[in-house]
N, C-alpha and C. Protein backbone atom coordinates (compact mmCIF):
# COMPACT_ATOMS: atom_id res chain seq x y z
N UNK A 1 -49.62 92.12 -60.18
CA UNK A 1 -48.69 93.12 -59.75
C UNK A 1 -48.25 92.88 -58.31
N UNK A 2 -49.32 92.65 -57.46
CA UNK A 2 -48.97 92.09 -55.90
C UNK A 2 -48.20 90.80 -55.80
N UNK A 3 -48.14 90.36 -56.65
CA UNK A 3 -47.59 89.04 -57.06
C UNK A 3 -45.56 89.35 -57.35
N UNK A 4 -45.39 90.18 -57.81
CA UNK A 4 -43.87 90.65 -58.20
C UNK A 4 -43.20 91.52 -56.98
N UNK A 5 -44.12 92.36 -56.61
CA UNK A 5 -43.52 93.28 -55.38
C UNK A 5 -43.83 92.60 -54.10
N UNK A 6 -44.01 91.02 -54.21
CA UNK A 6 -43.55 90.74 -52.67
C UNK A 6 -42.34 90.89 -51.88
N UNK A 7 -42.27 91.43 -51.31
CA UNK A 7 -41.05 91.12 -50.26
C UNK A 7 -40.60 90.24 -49.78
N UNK A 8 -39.11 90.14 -49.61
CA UNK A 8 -38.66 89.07 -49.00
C UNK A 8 -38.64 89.41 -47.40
N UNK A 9 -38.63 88.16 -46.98
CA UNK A 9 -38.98 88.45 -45.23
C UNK A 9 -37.72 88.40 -44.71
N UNK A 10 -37.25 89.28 -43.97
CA UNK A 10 -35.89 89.91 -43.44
C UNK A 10 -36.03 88.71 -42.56
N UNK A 11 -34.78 88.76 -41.95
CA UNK A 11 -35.06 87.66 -40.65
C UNK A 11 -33.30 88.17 -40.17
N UNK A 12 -32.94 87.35 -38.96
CA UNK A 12 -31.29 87.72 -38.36
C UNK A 12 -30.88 86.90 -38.92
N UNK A 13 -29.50 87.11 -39.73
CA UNK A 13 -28.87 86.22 -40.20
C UNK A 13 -27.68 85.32 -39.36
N UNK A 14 -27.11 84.22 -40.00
CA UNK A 14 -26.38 83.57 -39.37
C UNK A 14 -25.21 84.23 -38.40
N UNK A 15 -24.87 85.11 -39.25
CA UNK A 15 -23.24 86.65 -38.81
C UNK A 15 -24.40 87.17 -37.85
N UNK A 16 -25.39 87.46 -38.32
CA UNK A 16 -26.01 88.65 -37.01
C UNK A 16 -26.10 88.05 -35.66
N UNK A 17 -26.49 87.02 -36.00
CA UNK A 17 -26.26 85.81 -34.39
C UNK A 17 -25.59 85.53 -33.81
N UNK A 18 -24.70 85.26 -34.38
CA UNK A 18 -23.62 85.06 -33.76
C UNK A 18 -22.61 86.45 -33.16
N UNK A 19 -22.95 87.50 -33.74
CA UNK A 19 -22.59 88.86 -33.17
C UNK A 19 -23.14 88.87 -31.89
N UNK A 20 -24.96 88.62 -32.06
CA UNK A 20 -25.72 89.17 -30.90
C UNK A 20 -25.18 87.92 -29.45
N UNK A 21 -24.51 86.36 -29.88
CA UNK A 21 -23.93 85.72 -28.77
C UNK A 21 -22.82 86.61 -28.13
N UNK A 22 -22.32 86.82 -28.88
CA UNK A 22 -21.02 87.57 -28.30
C UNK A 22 -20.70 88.52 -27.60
N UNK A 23 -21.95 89.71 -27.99
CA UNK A 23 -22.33 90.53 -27.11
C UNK A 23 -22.49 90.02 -25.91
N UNK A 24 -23.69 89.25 -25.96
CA UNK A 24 -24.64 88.43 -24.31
C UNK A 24 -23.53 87.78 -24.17
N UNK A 25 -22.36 87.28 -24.18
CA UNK A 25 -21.02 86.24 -23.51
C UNK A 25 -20.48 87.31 -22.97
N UNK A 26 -20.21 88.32 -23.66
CA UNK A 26 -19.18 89.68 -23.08
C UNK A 26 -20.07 90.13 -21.54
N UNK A 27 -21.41 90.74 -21.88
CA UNK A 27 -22.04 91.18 -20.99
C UNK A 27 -22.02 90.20 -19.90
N UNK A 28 -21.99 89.07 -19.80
CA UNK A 28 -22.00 87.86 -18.88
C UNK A 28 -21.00 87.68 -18.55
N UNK A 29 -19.77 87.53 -19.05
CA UNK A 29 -18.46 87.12 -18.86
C UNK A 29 -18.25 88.57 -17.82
N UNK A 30 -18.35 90.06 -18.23
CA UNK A 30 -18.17 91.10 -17.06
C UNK A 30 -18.75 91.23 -15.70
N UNK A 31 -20.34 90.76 -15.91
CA UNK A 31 -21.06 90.52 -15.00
C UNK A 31 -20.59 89.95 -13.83
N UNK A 32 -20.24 88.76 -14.33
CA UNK A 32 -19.63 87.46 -13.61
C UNK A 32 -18.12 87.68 -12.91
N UNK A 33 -17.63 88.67 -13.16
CA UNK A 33 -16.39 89.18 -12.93
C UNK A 33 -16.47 89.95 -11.53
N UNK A 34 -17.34 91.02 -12.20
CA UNK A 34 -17.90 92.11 -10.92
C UNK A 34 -18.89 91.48 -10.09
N UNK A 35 -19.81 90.79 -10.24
CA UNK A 35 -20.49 90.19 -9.07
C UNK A 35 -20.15 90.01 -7.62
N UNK A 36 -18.84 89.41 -7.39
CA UNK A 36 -18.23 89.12 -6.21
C UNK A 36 -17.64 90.34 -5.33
N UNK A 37 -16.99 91.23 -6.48
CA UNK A 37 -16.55 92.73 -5.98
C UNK A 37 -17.98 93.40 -5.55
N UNK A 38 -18.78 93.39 -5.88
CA UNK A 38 -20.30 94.11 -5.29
C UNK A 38 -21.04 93.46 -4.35
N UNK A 39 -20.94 92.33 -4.15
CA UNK A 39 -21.66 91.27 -3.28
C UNK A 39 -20.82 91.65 -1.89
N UNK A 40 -19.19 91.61 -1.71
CA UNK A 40 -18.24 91.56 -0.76
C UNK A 40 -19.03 93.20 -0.29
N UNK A 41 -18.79 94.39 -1.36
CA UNK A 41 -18.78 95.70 -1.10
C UNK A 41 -20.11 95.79 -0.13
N UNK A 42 -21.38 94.93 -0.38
CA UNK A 42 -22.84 95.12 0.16
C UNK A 42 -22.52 95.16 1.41
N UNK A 43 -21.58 93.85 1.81
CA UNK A 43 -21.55 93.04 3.09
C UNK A 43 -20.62 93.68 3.73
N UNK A 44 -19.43 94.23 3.20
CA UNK A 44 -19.08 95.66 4.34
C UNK A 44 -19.45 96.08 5.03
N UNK A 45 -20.58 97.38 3.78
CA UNK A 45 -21.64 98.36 4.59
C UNK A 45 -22.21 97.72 5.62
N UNK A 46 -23.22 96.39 5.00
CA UNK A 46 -24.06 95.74 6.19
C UNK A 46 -23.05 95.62 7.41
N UNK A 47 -21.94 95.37 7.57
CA UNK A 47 -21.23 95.16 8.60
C UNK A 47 -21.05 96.68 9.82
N UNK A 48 -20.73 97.15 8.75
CA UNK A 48 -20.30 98.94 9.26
C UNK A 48 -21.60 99.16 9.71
N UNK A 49 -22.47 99.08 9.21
CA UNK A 49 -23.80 99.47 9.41
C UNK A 49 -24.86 98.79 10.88
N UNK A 50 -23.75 97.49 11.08
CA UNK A 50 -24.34 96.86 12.06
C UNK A 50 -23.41 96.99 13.34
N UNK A 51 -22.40 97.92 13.74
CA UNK A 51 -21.66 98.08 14.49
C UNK A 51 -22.66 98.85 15.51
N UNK A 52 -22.41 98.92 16.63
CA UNK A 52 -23.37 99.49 17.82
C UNK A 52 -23.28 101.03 17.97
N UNK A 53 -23.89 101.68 17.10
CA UNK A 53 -23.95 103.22 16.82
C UNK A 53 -23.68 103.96 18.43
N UNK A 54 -24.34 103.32 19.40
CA UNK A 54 -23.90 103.99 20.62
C UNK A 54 -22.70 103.61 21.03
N UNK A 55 -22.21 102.54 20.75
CA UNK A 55 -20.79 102.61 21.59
C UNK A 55 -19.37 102.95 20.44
N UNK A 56 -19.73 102.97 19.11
CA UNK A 56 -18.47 103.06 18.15
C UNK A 56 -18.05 104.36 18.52
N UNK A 57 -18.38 105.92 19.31
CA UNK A 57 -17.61 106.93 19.43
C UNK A 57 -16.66 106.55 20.91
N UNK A 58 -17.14 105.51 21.82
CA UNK A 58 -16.47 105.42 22.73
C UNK A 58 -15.28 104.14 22.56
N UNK A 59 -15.54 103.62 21.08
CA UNK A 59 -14.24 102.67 21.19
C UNK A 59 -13.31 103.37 20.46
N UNK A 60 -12.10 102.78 20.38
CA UNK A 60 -10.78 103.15 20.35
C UNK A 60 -10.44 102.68 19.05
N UNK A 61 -9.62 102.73 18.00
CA UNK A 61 -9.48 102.65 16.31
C UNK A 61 -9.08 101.37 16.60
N UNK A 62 -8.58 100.40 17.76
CA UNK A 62 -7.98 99.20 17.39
C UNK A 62 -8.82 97.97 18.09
N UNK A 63 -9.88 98.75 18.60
CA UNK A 63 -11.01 97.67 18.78
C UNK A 63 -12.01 97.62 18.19
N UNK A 64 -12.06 99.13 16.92
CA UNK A 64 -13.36 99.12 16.27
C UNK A 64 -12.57 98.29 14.68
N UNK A 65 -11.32 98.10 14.54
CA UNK A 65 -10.98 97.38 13.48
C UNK A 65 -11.10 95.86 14.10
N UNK A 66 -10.61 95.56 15.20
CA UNK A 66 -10.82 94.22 15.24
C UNK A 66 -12.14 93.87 15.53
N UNK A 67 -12.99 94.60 15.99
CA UNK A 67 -14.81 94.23 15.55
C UNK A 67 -14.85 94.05 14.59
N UNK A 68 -14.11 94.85 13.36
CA UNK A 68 -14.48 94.68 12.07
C UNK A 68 -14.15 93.67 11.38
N UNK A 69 -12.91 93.27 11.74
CA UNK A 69 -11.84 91.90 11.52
C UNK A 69 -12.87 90.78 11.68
N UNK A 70 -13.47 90.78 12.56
CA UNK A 70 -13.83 89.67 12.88
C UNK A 70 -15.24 88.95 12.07
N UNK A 71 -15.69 90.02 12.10
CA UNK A 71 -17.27 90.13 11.46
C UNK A 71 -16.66 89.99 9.84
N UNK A 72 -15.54 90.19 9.59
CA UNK A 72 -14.76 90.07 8.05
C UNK A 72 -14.60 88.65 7.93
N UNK A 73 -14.11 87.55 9.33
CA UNK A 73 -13.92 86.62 8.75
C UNK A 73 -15.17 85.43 8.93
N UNK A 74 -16.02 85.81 9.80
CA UNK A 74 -17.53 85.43 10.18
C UNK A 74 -17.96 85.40 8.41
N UNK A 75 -18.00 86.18 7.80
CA UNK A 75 -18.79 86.64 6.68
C UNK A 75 -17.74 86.20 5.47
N UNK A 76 -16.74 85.56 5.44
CA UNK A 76 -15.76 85.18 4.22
C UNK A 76 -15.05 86.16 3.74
N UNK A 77 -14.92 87.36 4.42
CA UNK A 77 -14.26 88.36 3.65
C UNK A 77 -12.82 88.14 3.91
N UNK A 78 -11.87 87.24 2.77
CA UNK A 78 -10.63 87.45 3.49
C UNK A 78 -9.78 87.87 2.66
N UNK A 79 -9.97 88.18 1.37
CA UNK A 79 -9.28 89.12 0.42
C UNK A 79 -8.75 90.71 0.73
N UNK A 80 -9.81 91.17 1.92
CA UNK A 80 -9.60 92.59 2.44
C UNK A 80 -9.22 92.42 3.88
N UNK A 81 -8.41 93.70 4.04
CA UNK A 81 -8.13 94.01 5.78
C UNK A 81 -8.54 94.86 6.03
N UNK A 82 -9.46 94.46 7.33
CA UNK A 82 -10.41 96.17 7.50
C UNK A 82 -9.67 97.30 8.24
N UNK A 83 -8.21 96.94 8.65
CA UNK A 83 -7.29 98.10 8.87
C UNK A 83 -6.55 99.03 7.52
N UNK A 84 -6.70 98.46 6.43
CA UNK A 84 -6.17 98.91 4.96
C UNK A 84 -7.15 99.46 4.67
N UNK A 85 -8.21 99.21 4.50
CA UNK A 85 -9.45 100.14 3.67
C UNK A 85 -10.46 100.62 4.70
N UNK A 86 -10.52 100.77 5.43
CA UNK A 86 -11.42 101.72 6.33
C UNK A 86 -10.20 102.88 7.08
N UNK A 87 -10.90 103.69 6.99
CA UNK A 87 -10.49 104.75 7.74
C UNK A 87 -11.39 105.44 8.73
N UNK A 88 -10.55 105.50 10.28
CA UNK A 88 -11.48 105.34 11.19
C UNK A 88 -10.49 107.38 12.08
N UNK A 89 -11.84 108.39 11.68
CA UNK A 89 -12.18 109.78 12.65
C UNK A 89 -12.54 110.05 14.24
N UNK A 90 -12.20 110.13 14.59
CA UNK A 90 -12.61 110.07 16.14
C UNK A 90 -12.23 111.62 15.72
N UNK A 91 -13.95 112.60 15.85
CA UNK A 91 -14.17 113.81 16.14
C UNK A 91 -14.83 114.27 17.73
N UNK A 92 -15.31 115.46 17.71
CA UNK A 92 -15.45 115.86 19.11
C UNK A 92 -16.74 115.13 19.30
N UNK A 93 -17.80 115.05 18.35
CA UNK A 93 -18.90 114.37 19.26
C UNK A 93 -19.84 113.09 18.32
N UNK A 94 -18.51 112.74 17.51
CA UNK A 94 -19.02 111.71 16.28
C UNK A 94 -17.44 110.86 15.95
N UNK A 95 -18.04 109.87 15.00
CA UNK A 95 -16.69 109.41 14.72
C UNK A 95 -17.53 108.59 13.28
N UNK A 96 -16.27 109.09 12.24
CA UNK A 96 -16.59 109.11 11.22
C UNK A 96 -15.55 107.76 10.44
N UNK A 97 -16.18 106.09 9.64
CA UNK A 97 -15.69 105.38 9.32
C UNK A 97 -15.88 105.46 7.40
N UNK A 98 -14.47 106.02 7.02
CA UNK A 98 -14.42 106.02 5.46
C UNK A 98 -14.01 104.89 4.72
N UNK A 99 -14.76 103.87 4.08
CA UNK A 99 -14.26 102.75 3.85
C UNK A 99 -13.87 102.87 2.02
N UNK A 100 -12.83 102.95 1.94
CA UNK A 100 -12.37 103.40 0.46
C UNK A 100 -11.39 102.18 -0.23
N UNK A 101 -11.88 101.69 -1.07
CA UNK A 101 -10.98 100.51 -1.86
C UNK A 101 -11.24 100.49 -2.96
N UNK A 102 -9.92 99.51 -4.08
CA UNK A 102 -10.11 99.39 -5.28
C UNK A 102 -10.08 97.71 -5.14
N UNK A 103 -10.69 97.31 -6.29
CA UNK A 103 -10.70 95.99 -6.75
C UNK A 103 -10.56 95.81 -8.11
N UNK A 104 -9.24 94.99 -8.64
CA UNK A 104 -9.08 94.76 -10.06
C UNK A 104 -9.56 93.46 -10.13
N UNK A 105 -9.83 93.07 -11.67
CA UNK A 105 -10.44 91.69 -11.97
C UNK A 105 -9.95 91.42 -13.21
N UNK A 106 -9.17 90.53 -13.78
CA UNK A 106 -8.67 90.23 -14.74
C UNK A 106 -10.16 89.82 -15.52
N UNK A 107 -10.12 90.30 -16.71
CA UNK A 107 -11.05 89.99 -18.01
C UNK A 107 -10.53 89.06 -18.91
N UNK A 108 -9.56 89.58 -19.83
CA UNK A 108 -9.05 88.62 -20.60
C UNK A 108 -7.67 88.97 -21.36
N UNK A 109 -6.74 88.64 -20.71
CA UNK A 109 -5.02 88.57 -21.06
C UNK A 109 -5.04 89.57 -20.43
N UNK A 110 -4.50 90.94 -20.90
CA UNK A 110 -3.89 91.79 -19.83
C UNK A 110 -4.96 93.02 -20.28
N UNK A 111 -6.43 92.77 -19.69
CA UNK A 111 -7.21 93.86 -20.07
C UNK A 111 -7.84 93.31 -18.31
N UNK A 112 -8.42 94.51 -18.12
CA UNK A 112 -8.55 94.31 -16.57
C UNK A 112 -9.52 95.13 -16.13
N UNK A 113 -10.77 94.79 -15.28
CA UNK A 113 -11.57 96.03 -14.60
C UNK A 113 -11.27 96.44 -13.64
N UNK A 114 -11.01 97.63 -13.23
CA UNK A 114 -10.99 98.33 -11.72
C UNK A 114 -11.97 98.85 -11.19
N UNK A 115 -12.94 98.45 -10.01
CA UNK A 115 -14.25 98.75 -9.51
C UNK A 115 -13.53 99.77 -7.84
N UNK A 116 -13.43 100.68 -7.84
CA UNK A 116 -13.68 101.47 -7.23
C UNK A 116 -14.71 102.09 -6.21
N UNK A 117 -14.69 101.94 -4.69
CA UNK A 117 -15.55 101.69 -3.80
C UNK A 117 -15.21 103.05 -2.41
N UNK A 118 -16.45 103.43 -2.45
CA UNK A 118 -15.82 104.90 -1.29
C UNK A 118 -17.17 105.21 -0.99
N UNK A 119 -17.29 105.49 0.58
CA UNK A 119 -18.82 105.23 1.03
C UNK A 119 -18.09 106.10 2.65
N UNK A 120 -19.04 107.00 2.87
CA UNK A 120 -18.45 107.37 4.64
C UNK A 120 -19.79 106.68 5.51
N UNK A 121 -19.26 106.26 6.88
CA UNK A 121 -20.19 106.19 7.58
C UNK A 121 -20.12 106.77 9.08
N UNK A 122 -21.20 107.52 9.41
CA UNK A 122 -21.33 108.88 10.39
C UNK A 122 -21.92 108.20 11.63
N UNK A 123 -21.25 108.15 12.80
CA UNK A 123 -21.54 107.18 13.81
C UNK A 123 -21.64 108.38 15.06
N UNK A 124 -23.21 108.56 15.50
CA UNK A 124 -22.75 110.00 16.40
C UNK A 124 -23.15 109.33 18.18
């Protein structure tokens, strides 16, 4: 009787494999897309972040962009202008840098990701 009700042993079939590549190519192929948009976005902050907290309320919006400019092209950033996507507050006893951008990335024919980036930084 144990002899008739064996089971057959399931296993992934040829179609299922080739589904599960396609998935892992998609997931990789997006990955690989956005990587560079998140890598650039890190190296912003680190930039913003490395500006001299005591003196950014006493500089002026067109020397704290060309600090930024510069440290943009030190670091390969030349797809962005740090006068287009930062936005620079000079309040009464702080000064506040909003760095807000989009980045599209072509996927495949006319399907496209937009990664969306908005971060404040509080300089007192």
């Amino acid at each position: 009787m144990t002899a008739n009700r064996r089971s057959k042993q399931g296993g992934a079939s040829f179609l299922s494999w080739i589904v599960i590549a396609a998935m892992v190519s998609a997931i990789g192929l997006i990955a690989a897309r956005l990587a560079p948009a998140y890598v650039d976005y890190r190296t912003i902050c680190t930039l913003i972040d490395a500006l001299p907290a005591d003196k950014v309320h006493t500089m002026t919006k067109t020397e704290i962009r060309d600090s930024l400019q510069k440290r943009f092209l030190i670091n390969n950033i030349r797809d962005l202008d740090s006068g287009q996507i930062i936005d620079i507050d000079h309040k009464r006893d702080h000064t506040v840098l909003t760095l807000k951008y989009e980045v599209r990335q072509p996927l495949i024919y006319n399907i496209s990701i937009v990664v969306a980036f908005d971060r404040e930084f509080d300089f007192t």
